[in-house]
Each structure stands twice: as C-alpha cells, then as structure tokens.
C-alpha atoms as a PDB file:
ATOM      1  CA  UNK A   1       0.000   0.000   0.000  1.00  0.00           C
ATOM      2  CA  UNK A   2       2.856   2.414   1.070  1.00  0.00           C
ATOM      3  CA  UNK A   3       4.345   1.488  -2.156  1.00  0.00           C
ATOM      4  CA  UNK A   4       1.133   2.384  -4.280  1.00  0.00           C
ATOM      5  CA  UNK A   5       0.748   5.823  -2.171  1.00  0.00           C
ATOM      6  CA  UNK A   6       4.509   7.069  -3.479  1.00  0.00           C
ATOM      7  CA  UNK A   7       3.351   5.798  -7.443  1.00  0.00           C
ATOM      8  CA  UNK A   8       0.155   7.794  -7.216  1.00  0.00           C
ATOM      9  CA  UNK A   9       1.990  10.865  -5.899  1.00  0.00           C
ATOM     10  CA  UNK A  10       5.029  10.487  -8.772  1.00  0.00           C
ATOM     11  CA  UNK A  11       1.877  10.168 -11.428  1.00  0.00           C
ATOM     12  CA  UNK A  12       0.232  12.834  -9.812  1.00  0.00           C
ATOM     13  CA  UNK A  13       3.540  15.651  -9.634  1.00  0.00           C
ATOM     14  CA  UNK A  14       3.854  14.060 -13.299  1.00  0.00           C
ATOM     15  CA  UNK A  15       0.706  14.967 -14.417  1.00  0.00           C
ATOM     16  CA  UNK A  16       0.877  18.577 -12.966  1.00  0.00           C
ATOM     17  CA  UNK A  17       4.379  19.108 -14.203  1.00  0.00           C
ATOM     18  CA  UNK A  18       3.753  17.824 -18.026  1.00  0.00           C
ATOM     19  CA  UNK A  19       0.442  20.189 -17.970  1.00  0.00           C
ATOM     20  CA  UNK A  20       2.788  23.416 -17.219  1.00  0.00           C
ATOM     21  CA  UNK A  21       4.526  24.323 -20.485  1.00  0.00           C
ATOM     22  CA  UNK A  22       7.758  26.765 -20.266  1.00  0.00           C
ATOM     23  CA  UNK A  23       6.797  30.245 -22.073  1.00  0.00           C
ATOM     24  CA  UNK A  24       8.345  33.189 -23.121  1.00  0.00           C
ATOM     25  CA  UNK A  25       6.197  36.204 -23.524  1.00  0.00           C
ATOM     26  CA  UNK A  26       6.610  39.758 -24.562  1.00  0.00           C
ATOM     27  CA  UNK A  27       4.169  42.289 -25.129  1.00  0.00           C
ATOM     28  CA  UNK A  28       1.619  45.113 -23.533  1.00  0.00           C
ATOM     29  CA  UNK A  29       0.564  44.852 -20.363  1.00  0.00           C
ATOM     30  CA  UNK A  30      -3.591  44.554 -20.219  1.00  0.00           C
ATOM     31  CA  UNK A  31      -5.966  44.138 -17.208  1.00  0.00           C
ATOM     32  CA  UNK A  32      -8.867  41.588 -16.957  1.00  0.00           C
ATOM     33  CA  UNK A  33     -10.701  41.523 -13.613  1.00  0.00           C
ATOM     34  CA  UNK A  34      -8.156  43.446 -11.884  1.00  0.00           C
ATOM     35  CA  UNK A  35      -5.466  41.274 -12.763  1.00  0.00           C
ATOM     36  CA  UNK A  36      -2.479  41.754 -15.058  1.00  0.00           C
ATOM     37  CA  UNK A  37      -2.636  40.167 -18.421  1.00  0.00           C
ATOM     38  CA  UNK A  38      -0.213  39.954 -21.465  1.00  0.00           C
ATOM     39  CA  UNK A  39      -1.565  38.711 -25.256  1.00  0.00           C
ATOM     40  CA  UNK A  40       0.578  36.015 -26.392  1.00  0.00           C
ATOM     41  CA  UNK A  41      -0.805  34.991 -29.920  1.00  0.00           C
ATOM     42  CA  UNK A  42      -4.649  34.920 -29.941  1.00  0.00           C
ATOM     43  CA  UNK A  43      -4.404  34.460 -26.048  1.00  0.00           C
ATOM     44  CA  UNK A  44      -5.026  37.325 -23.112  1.00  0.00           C
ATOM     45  CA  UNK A  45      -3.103  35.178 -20.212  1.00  0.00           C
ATOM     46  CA  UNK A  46      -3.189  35.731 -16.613  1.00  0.00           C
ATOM     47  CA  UNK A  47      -0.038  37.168 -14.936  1.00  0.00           C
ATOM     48  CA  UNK A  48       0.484  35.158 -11.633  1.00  0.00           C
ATOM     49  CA  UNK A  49       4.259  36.151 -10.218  1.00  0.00           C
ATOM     50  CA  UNK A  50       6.024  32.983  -9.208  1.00  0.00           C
ATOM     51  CA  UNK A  51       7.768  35.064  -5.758  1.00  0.00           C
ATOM     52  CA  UNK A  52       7.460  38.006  -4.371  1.00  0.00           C
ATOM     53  CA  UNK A  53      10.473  39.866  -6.094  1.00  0.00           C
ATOM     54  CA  UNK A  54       8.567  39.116  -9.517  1.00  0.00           C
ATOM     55  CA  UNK A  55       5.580  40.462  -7.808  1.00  0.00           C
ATOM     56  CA  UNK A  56       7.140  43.280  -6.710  1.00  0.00           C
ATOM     57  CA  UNK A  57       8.372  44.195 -10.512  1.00  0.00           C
ATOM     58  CA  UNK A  58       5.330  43.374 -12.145  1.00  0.00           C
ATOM     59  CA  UNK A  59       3.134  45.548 -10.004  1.00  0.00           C
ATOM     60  CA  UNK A  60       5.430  48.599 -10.803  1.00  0.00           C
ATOM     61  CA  UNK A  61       4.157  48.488 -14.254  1.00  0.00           C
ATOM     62  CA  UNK A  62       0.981  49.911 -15.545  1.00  0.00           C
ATOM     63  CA  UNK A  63      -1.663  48.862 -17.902  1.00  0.00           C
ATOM     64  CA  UNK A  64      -0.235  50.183 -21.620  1.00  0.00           C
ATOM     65  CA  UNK A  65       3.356  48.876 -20.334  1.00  0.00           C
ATOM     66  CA  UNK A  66       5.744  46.546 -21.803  1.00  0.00           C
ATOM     67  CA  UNK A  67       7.170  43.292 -20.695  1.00  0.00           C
ATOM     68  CA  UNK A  68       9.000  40.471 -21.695  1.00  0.00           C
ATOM     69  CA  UNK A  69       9.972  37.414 -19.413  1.00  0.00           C
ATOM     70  CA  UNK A  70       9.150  33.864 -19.186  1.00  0.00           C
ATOM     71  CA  UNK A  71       7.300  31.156 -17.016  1.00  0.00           C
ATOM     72  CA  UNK A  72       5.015  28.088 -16.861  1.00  0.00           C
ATOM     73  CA  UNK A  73       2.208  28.520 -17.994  1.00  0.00           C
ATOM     74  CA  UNK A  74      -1.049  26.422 -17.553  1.00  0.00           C
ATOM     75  CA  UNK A  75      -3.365  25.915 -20.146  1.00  0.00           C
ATOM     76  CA  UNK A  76      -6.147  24.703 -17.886  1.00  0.00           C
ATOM     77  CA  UNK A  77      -6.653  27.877 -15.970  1.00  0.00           C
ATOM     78  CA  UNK A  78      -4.463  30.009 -18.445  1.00  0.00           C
ATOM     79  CA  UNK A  79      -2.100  31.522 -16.299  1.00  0.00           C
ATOM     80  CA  UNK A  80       1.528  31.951 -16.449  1.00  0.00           C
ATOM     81  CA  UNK A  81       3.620  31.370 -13.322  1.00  0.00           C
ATOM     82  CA  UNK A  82       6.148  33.962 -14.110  1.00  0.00           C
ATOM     83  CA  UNK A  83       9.467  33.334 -13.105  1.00  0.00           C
ATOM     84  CA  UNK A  84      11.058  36.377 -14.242  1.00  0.00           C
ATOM     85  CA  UNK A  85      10.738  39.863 -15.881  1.00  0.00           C
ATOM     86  CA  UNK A  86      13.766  40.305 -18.408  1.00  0.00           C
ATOM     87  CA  UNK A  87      13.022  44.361 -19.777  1.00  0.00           C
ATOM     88  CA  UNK A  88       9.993  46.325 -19.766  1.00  0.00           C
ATOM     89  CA  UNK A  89       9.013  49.573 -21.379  1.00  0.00           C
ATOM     90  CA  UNK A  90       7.354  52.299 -19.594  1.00  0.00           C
ATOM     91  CA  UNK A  91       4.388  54.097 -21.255  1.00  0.00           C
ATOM     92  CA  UNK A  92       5.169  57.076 -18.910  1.00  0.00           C
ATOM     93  CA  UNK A  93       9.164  57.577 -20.533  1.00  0.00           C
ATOM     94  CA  UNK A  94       7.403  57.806 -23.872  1.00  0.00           C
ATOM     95  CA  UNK A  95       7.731  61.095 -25.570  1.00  0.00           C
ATOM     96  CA  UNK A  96      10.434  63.933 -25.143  1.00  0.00           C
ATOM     97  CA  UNK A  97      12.600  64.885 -22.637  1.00  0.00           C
ATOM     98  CA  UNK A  98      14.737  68.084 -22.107  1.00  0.00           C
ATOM     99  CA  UNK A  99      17.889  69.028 -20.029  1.00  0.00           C
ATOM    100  CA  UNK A 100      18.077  72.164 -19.258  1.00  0.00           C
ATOM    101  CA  UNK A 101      21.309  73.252 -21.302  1.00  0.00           C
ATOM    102  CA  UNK A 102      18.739  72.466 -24.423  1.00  0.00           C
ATOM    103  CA  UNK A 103      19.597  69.008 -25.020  1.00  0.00           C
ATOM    104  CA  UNK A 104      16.522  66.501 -26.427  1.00  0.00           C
ATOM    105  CA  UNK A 105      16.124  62.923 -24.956  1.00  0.00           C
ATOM    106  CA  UNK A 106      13.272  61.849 -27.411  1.00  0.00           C
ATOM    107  CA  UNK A 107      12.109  57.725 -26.157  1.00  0.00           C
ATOM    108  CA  UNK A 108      10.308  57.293 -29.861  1.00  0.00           C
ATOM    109  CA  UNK A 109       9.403  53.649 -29.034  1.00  0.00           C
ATOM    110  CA  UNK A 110      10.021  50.921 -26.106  1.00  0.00           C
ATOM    111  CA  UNK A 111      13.655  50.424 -27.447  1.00  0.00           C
ATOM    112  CA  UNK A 112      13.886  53.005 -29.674  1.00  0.00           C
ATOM    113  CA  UNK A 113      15.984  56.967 -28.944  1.00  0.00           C
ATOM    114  CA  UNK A 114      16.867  59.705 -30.036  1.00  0.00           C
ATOM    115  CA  UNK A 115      19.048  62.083 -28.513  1.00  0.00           C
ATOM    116  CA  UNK A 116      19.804  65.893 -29.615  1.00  0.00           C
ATOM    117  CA  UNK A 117      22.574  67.692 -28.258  1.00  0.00           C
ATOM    118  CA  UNK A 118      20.690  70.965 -28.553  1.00  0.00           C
ATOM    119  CA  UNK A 119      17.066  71.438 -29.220  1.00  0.00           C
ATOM    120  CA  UNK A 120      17.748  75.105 -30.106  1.00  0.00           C
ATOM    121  CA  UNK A 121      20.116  74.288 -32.744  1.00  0.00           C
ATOM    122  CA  UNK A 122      17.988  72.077 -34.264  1.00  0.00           C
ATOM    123  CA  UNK A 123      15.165  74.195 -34.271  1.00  0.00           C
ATOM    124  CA  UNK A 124      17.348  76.601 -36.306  1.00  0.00           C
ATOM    125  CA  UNK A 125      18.363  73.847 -38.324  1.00  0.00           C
ATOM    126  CA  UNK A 126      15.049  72.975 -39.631  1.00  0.00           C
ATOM    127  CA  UNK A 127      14.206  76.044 -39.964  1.00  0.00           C
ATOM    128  CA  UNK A 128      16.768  76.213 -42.340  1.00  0.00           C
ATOM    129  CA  UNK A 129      15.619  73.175 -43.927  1.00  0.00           C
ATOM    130  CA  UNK A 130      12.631  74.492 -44.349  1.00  0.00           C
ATOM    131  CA  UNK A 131      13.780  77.929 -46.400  1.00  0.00           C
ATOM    132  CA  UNK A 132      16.072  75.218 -48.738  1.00  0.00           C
ATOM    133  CA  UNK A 133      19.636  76.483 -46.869  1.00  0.00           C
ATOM    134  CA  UNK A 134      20.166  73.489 -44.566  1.00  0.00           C
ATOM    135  CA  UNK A 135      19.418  69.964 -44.409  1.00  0.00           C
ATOM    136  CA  UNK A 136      21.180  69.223 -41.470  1.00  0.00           C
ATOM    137  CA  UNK A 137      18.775  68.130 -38.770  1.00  0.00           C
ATOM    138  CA  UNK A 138      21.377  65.689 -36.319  1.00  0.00           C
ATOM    139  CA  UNK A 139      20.490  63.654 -33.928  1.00  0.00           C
ATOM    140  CA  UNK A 140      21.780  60.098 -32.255  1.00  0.00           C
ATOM    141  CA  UNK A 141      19.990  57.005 -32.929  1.00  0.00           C
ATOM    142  CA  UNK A 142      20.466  54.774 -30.347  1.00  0.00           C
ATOM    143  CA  UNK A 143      18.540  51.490 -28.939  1.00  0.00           C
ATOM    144  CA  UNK A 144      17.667  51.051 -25.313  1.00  0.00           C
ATOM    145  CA  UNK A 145      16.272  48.626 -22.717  1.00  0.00           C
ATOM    146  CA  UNK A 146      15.049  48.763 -19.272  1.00  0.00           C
ATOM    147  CA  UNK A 147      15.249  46.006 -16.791  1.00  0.00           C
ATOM    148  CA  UNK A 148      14.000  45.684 -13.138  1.00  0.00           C
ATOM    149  CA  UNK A 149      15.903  46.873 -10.329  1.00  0.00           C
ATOM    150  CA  UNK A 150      15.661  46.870  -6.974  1.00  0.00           C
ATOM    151  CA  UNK A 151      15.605  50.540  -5.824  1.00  0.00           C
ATOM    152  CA  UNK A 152      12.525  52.174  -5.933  1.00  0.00           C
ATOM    153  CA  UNK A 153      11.366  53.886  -8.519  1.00  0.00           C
ATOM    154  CA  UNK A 154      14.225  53.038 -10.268  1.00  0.00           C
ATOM    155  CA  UNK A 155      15.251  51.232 -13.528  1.00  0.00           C
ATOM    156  CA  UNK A 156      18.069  49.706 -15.150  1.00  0.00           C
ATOM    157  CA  UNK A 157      18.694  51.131 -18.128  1.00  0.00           C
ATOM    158  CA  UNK A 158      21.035  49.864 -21.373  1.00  0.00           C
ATOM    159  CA  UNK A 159      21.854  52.480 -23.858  1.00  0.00           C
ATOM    160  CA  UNK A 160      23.577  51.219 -27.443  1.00  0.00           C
ATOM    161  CA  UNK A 161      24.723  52.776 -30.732  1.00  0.00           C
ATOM    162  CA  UNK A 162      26.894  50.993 -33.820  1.00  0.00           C
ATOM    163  CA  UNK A 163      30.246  51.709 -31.727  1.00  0.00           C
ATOM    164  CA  UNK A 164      29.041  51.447 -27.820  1.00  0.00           C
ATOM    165  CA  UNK A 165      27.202  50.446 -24.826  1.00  0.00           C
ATOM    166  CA  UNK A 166      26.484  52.439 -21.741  1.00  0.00           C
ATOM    167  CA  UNK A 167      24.356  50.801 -18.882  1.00  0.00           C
ATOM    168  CA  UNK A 168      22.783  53.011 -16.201  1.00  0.00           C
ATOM    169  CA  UNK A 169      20.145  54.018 -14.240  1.00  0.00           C
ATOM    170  CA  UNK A 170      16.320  56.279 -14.615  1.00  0.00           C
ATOM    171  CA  UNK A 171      14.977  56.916 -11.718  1.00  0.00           C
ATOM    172  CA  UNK A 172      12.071  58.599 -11.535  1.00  0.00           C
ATOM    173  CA  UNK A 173      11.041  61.829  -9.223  1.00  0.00           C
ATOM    174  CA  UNK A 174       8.390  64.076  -9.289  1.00  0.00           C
ATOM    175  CA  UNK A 175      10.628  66.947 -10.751  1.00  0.00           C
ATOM    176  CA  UNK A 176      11.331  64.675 -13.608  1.00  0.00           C
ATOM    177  CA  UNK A 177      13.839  61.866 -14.641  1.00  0.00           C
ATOM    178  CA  UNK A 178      17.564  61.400 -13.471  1.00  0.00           C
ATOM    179  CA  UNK A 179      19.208  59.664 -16.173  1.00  0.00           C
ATOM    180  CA  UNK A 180      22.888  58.619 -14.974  1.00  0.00           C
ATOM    181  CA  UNK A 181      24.865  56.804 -17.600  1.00  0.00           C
ATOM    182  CA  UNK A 182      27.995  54.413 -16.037  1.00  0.00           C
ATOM    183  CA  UNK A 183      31.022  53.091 -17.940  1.00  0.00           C
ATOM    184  CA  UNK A 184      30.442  49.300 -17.840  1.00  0.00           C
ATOM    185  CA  UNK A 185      34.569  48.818 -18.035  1.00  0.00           C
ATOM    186  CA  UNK A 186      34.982  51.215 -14.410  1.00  0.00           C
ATOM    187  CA  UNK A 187      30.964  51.447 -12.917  1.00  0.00           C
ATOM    188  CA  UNK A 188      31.734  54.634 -12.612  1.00  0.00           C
ATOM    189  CA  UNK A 189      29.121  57.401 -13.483  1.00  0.00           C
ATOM    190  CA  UNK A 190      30.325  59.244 -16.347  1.00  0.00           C
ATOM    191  CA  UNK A 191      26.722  61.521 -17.495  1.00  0.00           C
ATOM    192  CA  UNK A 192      24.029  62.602 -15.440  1.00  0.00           C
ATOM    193  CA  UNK A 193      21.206  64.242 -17.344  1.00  0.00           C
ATOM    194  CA  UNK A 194      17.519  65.789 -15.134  1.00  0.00           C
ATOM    195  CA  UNK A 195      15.082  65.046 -17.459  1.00  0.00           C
ATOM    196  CA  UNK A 196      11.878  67.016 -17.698  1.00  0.00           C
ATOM    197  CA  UNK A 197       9.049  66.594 -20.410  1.00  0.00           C
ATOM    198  CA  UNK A 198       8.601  69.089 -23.019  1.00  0.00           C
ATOM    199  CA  UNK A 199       5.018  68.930 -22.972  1.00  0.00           C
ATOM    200  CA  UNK A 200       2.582  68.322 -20.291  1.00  0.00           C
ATOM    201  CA  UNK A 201       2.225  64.654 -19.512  1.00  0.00           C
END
C-alpha cells in the first residue's frame, strides 16, 4: 500500500508538471478583472508572479506597459507562473525629454531613442531646412532597454549605438527623470542628465 501511495503521488507531480509548459512572452501589459494580463498569440493570459520579487516588478508596471519574461504557464486555468521579468518599457518615458542646457532625450518607441545635443540648434536647423539652406537636422539614434531593479522607482537602463554600450540608471522623481549613464569597463558614473518633459504629460 505504502508502495502504491509514493506511485500515485510520482503520477500525480507528473501529471501537474507535463500540464505546465515553459513560455516566453513579450508584449503590452492589459488588465482583466483586476489582474495583469499579457496577449501572447490569440491568447489574453493571466499574470500570476512565481515570488514576491517578480511580484514586486510586475506591479510597478501599468496597464499600456511593456514586458518580456518567461514562465510556466497552464493551459487549464491560463495563467503563467512567471518566473522572471527580463526588460519592460514604460508608457510614462514615452515622448520627449529636455535638459536644461537644451539638449533633447526623445524615447520614440520601447527600445527606440533619439538624442539631440541641442534642441535650439535644431530648431534653427530645420528652420533652415525648411527655407532650402540646410538639411542638417542631427540627432543620435540609439537602442535602449530597461530592466527591473531593486531601488525604488528606479530602472536599469542599457543604452547602445553601432560603436558602444552604456548601462545606467532612470529613476524617476516628481521633478522629472535622473538619467545617470555608467562606464560598464569602471561602474563609474560618467553623465548625469535631469530630465523634464517638453510637454505636459
């Protein structure tokens, strides 16, 4: 009998663990009944995070926010036990952001920026443009990613070009945005930029 008890269990654990399939997800963050949900294919599926530093990440984000991680998920009640959050984009970061010696941090998409050393000058450039003397509207492409971190209201950020990668840190205030950029060689802070919107949010 004690024998038969320890096969049921083992079929049982089985049977729970082949009905959990390992997912990867990535998209905008919905709600359904007060609880977070992501679309993955035709699918809206339940958020459930597997401990309580998941937890703690995924209720940072809002509704109209991006993530991408992975977990188990269960087809039966469809959830996903999510084991971790890899990036996220903020909905909030969106739009353009100015320093105030004039330069532009513009956060076109999730991973997508564009930065402008002087907002002035390009003004004057386009205007230019515009009366057939100039062309010359410059500005940085770069890619970007956010990741959880533990400080609050603060995010890991990773900043890339063709040549370069910077990591760093946005933490949010309600003056604005501190961006500080570190040298991943030293971890030593080598930009600090206060961000505030150009328009009203």
């Amino acid at each position: 009998m004690k024998h038969l008890s320890v096969l049921v269990i083992a079929l049982f654990l089985s049977s729970v663990a082949s009905a959990s399939q390992t997912m990867i997800v990535e998209g905008v963050i919905g709600s359904r009944a007060g609880k977070p949900v992501i679309r993955h294919g035709t699918k809206q599926i339940i958020l459930n995070p597997h401990d309580q530093h998941v937890g703690r990440d995924l209720n940072r984000l809002r509704v109209g926010d991006f993530l991408s991680g992975y977990g188990f998920y269960n087809p039966t009640t469809n959830t996903l036990d999510l084991q971790t959050i890899e990036t996220v984009g903020l909905k909030t970061l969106l739009g353009r952001w100015k320093t105030r010696d004039g330069q532009v941090f513009e956060f076109r998409t999730f991973t997508e920026l564009l930065h402008y050393k002087s907002v002035i000058t390009e003004w004057v450039n386009y205007a230019k443009s515009l009366m057939g003397t100039s062309t010359n509207l410059k500005s940085r492409e770069l890619s970007y990613a956010l990741a959880p971190d533990s400080a609050k209201n603060r995010w890991a950020i990773f900043v890339a070009d063709k040549q370069s990668l910077l990591i760093g840190y946005v933490h949010f205030s309600s003056r604005g945005i501190l961006l500080t950029l570190i040298d991943p060689n030293t971890g030593r802070a080598i930009q600090k930029f206060v961000l505030r919107p150009m328009y009203s949010k």
